[in-house]
Protein backbone atom coordinates (compact mmCIF):
# COMPACT_ATOMS: atom_id res chain seq x y z
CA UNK A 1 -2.10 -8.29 -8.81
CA UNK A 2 -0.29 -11.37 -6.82
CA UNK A 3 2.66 -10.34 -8.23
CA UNK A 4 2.71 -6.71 -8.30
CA UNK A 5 1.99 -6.53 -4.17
CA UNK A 6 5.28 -9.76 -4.01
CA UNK A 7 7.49 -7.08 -5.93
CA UNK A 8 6.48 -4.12 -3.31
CA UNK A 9 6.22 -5.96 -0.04
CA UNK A 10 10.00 -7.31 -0.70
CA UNK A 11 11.39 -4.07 -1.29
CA UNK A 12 14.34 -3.33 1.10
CA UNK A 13 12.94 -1.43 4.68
CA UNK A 14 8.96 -1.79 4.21
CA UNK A 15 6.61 -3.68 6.65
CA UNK A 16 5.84 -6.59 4.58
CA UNK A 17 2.69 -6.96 6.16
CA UNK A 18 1.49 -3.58 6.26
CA UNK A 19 2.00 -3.23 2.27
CA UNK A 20 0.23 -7.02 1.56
CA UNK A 21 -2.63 -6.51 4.00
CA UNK A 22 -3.21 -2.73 2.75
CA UNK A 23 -3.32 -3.45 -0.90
CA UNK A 24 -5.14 -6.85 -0.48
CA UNK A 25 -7.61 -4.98 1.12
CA UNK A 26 -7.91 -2.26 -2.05
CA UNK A 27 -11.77 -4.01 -2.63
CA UNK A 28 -14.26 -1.83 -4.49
CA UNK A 29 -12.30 1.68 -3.21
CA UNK A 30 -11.30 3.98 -5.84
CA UNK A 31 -8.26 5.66 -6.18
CA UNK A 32 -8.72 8.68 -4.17
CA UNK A 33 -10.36 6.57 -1.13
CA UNK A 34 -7.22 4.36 -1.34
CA UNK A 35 -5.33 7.47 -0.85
CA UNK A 36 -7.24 8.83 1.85
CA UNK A 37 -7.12 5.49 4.02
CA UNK A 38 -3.31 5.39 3.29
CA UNK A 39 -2.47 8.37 4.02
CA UNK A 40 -4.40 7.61 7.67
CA UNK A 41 -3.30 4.53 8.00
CA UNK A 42 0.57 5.93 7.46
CA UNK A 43 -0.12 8.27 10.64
CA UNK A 44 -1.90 6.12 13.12
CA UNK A 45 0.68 2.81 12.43
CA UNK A 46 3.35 5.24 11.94
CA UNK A 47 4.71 3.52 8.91
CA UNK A 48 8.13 4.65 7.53
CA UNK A 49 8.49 6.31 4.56
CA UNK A 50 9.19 3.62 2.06
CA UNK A 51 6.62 1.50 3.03
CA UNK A 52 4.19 4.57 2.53
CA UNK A 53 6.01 4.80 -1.15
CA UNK A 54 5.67 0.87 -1.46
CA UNK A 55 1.66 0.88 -0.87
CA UNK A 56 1.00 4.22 -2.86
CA UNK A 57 2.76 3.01 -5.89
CA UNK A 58 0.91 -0.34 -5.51
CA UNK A 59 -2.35 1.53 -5.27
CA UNK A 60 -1.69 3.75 -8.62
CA UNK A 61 -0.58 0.13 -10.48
CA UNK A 62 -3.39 -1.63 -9.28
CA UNK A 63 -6.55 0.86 -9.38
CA UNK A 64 -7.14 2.54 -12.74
């Protein structure tokens, strides 16, 4: 998991610490809450597109 968030958090033009907080923060939440909250999240922090990329591809690696 470690890994995985390391490889998307360092990925050229993403917030580092929105990516490693969000998907440290994944818990018990299944894929479509995960979704939900990033897709909320994206709007009120007004993240840029490749960090929204970065943390939705982490969430479909890391929930199955």
């Amino acid at each position: 998991m470690k890994d995985i968030i390391e490889e998307l958090a360092n990925r050229k033009g993403v917030k580092k610490i929105a990516v490693e907080n969000f998907l440290m923060s994944l818990g018990e939440s299944t894929k479509e809450e995960a979704l939900a909250n990033l897709n909320y999240d994206t709007q009120l922090y007004n993240w840029n597109s490749v960090t929204y990329l970065a943390i939705r591809e982490g969430i479909k690696r890391l929930i199955k």
